[in-house]
Protein backbone atom coordinates (compact mmCIF):
# COMPACT_ATOMS: atom_id res chain seq x y z
CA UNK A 1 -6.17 22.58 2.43
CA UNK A 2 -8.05 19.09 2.56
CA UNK A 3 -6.47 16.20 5.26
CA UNK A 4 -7.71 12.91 4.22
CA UNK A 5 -6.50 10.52 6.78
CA UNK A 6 -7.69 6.33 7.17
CA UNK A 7 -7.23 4.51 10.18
CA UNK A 8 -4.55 3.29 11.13
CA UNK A 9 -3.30 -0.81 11.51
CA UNK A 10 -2.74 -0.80 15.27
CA UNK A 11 -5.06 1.68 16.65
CA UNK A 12 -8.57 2.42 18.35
CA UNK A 13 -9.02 6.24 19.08
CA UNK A 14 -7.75 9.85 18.46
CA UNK A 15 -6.61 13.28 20.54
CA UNK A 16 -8.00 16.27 20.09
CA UNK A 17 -6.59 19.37 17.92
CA UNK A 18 -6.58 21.50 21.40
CA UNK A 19 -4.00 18.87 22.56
CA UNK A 20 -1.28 19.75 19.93
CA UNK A 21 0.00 22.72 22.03
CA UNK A 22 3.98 21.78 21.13
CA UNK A 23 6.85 22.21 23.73
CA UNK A 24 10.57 21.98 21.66
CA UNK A 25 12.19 18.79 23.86
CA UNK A 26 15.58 17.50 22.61
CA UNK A 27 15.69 15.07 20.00
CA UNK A 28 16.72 11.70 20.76
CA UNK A 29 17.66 9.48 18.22
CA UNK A 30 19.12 5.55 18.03
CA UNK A 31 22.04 3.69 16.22
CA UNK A 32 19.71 3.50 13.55
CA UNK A 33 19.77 6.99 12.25
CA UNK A 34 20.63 6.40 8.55
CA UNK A 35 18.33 8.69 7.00
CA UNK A 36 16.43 8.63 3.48
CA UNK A 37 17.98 11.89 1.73
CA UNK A 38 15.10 12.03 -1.14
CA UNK A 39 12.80 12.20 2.51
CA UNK A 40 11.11 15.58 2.97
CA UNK A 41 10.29 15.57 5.77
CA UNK A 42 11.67 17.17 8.45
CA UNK A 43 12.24 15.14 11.03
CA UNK A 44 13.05 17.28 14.30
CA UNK A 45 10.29 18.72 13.77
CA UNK A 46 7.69 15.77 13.53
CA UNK A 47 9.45 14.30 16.48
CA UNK A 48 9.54 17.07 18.76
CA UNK A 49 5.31 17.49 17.47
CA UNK A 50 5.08 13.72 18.68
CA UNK A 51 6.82 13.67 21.43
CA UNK A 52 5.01 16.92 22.61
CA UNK A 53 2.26 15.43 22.62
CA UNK A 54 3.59 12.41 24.49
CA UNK A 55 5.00 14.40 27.08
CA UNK A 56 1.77 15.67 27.79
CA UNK A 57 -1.11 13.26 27.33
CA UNK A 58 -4.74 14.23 25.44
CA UNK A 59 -7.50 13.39 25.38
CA UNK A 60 -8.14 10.23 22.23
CA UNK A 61 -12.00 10.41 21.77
CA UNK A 62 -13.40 9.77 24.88
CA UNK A 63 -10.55 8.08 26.41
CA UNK A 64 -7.91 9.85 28.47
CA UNK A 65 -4.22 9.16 27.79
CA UNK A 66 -1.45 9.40 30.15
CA UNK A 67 1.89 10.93 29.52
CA UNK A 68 4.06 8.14 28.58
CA UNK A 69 7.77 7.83 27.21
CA UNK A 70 9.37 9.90 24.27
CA UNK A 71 10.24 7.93 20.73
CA UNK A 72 13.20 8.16 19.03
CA UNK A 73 13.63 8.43 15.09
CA UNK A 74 14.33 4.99 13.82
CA UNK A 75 15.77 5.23 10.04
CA UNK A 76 14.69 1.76 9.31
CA UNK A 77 10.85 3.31 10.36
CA UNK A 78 11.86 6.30 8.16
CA UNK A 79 12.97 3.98 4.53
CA UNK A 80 9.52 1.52 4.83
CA UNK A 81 7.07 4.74 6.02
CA UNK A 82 8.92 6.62 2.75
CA UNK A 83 8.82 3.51 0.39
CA UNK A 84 5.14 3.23 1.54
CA UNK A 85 4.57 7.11 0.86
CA UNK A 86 6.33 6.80 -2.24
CA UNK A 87 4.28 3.87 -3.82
CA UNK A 88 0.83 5.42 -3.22
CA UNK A 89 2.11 8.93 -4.85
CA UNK A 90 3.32 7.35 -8.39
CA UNK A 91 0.49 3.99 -8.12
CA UNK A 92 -2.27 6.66 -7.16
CA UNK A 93 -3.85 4.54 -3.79
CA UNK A 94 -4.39 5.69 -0.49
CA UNK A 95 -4.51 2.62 1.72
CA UNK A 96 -2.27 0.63 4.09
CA UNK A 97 -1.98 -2.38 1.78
CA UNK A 98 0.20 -1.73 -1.06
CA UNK A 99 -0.48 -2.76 -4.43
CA UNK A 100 1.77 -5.32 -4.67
CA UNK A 101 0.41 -6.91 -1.32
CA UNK A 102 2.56 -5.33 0.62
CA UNK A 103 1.47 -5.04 4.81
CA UNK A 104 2.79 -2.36 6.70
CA UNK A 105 4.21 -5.16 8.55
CA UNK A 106 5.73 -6.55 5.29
CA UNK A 107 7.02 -3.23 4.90
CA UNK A 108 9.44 -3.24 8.14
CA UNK A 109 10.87 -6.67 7.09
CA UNK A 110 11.87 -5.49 4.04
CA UNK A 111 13.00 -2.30 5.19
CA UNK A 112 15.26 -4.59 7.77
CA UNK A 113 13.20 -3.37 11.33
CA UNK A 114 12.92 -6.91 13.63
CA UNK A 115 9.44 -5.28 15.09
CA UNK A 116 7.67 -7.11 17.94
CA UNK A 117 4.83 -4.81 17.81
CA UNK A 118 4.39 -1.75 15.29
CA UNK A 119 1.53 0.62 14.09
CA UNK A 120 0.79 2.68 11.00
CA UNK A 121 -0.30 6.24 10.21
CA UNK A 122 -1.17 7.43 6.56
CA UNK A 123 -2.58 10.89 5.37
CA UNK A 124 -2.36 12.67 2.26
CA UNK A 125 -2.25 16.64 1.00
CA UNK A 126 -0.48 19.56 1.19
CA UNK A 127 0.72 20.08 4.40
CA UNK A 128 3.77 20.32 6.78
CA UNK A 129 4.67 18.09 9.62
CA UNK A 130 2.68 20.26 12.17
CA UNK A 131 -0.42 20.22 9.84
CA UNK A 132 -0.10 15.90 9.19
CA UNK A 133 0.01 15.79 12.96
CA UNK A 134 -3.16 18.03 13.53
CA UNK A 135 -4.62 15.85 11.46
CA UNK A 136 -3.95 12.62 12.78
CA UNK A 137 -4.82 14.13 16.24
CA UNK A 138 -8.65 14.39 14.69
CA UNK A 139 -8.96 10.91 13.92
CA UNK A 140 -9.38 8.60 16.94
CA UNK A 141 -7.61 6.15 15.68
CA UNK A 142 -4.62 7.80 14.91
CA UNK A 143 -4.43 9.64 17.87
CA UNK A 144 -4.20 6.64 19.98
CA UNK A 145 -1.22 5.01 17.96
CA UNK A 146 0.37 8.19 18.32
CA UNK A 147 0.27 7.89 22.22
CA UNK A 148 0.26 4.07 22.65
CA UNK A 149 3.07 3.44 25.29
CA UNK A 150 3.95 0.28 23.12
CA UNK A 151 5.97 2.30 21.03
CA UNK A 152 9.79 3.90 21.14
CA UNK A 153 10.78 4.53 17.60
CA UNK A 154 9.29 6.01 14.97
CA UNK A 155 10.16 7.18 11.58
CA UNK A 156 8.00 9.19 8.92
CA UNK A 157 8.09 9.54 5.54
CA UNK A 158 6.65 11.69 2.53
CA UNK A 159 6.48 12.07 -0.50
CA UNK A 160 4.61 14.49 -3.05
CA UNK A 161 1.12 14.99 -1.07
CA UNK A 162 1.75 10.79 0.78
CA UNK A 163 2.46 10.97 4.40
CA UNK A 164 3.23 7.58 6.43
CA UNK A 165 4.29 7.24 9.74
CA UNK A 166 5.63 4.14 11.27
CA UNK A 167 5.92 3.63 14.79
CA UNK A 168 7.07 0.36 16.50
CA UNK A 169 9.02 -1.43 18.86
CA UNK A 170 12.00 -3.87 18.40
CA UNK A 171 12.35 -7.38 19.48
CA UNK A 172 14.65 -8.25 21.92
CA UNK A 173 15.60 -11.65 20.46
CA UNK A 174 15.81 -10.62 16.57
């Protein structure tokens, strides 16, 4: 199995794999739950991984990160991180810019998320949600966009070997 993974948008460093020891906590999830159905990804699963790790705090590099608050699945998150995933798989890229121009920050308006701060995780191959996670948790950036405390939602989506998670917070005034 091969994990190719680029930095994320809003991000700086990365846990380590010895950090992804992952409790089951309850699910929490917003208003927002409409879900993708052609999604597979199962999403209890990646949020309890991310959360677990939240819960806890790593290690990101050389920089130690404090517990901070859980996420909830955001289904706006979930339709722009699957669009994303989906555009790579049948265009053949692997980058955070879409082909069309697109911004991962493009990709929330459309999707219909009023962000006032988001960040952006990609990786592609075979994998499940635990493995994608791992994954991230090697790369310094990702790591540290996983745990940054700007964040409560988050929404994930894959398709074929694509994997993009979007994580972001909501503006009060939008």
């Amino acid at each position: 199995m091969s994990i190719a993974v680029i930095p994320a948008f809003l991000i700086v460093t990365s846990c380590k794999k010895e950090a992804a020891v992952l409790p089951l906590t309850p699910v929490t999830t917003t208003a927002d739950t409409v879900t993708v159905p052609e999604n597979k990804v199962d999403r209890n699963a990646l949020l309890q991984l991310v959360n677990g790790l939240r819960s806890r705090g790593c290690k990101c590099g050389g920089e130690s990160m404090p517990a901070v608050s859980p996420l909830t699945w955001n289904g706006q998150l979930e339709r722009a991180a699957y669009d994303h995933s989906k555009d790579m798989s049948l265009l053949q890229y692997f980058d955070h810019n879409g082909r069309n121009g697109s911004t991962p920050g493009s990709r929330l308006d459309v999707a219909g998320y009023k962000w006032m701060v988001y960040g952006e995780n990609i990786a592609t191959g075979n994998m499940d949600e635990q493995a994608v996670v791992l994954g991230w948790l090697t790369s310094p950036l990702h790591c540290k966009n996983m745990m940054d405390a700007r964040f409560n939602e988050l929404g994930a989506g894959r398709h074929d070997k694509m994997w993009t998670l979007e994580l972001g917070s909501r503006s009060s005034g939008k």
